[in-house]
N, C-alpha and C. Protein backbone atom coordinates (compact mmCIF):
# COMPACT_ATOMS: atom_id res chain seq x y z
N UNK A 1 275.84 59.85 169.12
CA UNK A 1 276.14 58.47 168.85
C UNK A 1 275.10 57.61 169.56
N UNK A 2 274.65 56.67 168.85
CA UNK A 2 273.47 55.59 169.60
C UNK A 2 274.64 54.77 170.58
N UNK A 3 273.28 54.39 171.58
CA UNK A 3 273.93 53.59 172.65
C UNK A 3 274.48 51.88 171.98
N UNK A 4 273.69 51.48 171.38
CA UNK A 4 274.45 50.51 169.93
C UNK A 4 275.71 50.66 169.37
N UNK A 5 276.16 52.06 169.02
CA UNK A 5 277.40 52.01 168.65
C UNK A 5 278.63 52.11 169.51
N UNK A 6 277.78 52.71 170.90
CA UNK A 6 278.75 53.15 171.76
C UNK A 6 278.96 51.79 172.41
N UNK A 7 278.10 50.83 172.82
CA UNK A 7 277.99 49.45 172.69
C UNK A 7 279.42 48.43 172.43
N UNK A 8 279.40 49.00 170.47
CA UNK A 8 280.38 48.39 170.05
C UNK A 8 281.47 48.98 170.09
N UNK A 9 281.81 49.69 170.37
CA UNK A 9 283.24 50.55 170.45
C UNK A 9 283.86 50.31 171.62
N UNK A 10 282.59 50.33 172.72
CA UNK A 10 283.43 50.49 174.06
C UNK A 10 283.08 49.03 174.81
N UNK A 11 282.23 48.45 174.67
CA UNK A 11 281.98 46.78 174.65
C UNK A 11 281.55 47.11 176.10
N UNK A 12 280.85 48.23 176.87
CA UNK A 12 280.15 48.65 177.94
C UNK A 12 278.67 48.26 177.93
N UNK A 13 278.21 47.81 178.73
CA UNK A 13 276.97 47.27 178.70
C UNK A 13 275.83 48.55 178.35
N UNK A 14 274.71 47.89 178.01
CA UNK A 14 273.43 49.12 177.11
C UNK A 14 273.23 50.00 178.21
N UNK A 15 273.09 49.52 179.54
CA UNK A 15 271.79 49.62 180.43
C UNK A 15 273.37 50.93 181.03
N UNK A 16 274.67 50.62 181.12
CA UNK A 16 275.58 51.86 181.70
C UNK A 16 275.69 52.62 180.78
N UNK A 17 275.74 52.12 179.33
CA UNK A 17 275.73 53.46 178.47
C UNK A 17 274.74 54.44 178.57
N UNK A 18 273.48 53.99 178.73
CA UNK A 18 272.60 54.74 178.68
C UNK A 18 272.05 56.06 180.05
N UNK A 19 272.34 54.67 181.21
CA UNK A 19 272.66 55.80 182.44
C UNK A 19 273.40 56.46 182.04
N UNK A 20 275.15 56.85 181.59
CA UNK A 20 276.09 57.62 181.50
C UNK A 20 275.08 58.53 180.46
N UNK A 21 274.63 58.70 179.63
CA UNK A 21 274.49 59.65 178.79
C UNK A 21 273.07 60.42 179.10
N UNK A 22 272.31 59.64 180.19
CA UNK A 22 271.70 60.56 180.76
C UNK A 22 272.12 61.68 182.34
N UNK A 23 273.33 60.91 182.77
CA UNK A 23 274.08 61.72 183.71
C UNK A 23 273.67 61.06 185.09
N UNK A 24 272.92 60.04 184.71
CA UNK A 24 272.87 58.94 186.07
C UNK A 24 273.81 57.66 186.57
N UNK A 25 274.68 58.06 186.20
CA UNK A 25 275.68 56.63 186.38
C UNK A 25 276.53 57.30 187.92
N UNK A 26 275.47 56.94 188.52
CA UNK A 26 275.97 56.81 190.18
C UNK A 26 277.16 56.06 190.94
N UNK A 27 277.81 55.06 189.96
CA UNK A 27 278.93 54.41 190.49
C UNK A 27 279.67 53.77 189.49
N UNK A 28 280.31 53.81 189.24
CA UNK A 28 281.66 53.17 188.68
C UNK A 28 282.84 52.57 188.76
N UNK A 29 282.98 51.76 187.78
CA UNK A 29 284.37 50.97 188.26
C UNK A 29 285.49 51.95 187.15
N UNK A 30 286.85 51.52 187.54
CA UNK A 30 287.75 52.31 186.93
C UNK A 30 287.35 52.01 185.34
N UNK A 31 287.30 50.30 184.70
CA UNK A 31 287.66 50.47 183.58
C UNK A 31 286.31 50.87 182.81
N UNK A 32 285.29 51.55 183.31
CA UNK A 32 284.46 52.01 182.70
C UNK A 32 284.31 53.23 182.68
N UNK A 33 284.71 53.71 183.33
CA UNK A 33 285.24 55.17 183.35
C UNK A 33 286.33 55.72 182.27
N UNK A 34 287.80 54.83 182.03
CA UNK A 34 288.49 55.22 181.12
C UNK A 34 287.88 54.75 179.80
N UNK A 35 287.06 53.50 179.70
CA UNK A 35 286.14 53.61 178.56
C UNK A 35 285.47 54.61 177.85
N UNK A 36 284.41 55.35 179.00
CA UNK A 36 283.83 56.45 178.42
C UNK A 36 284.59 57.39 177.96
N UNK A 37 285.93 57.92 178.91
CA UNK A 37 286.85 58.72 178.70
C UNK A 37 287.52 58.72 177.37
N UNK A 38 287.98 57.41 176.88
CA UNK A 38 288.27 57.11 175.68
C UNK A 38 287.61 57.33 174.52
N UNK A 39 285.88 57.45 174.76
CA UNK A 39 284.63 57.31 173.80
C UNK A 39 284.51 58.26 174.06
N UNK A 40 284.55 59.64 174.97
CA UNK A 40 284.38 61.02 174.69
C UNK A 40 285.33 61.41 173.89
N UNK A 41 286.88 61.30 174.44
CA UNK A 41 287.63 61.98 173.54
C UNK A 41 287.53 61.64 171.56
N UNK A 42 286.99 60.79 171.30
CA UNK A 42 286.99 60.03 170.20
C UNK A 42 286.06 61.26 170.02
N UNK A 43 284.80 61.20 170.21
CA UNK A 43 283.85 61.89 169.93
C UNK A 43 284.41 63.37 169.59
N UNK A 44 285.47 63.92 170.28
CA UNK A 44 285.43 65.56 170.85
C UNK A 44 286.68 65.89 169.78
N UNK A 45 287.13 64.56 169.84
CA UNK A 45 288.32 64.89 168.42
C UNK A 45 289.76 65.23 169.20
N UNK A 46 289.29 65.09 170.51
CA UNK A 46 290.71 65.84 171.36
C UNK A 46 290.76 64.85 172.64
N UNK A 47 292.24 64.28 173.18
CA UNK A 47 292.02 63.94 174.28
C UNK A 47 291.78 64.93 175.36
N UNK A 48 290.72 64.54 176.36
CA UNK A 48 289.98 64.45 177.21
C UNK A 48 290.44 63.95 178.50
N UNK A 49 290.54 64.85 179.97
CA UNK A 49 290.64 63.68 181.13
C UNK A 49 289.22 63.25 181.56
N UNK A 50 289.46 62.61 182.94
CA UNK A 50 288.29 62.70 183.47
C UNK A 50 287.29 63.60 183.90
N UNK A 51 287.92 64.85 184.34
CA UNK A 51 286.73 65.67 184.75
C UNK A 51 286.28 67.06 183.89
N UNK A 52 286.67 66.83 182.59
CA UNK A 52 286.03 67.10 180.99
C UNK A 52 284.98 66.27 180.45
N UNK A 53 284.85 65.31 181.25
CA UNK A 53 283.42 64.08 180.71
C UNK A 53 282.47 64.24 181.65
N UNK A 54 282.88 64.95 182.57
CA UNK A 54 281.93 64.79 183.91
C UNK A 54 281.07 66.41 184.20
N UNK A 55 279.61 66.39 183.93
CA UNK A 55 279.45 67.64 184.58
C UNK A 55 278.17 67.23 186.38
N UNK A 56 278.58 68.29 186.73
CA UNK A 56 278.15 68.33 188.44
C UNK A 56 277.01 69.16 188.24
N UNK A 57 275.73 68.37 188.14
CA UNK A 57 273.87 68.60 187.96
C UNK A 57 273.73 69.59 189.18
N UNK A 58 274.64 69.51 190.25
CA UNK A 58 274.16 70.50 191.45
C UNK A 58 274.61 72.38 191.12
N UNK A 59 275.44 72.13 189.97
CA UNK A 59 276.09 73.63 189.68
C UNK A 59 275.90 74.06 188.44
């Protein structure tokens, strides 16, 4: 999904969508978090919690 659509769906700014989907979104507030959460599960066809959206770059 372009960061444009994800944009309009989740009304999250370009510049966090785009960190999030490169795996740099270093801080967050709650309601952007259940945003994405909401915009993964959409994507995955299945609800989703939080730490099904999240992978850990150190492992």
């Amino acid at each position: 999904m372009s960061i444009q659509k994800a944009n309009e769906k989740t009304g999250l700014d370009k510049r966090t969508l785009s960190a999030a989907k490169k795996g740099h979104l270093d801080r967050g507030h709650f309601e952007t978090l259940f945003k994405l959460k909401e915009l993964a599960s959409e994507l995955a066809g299945k609800p989703l919690n939080l730490e099904e959206i999240f992978t850990d770059k150190d492992n």
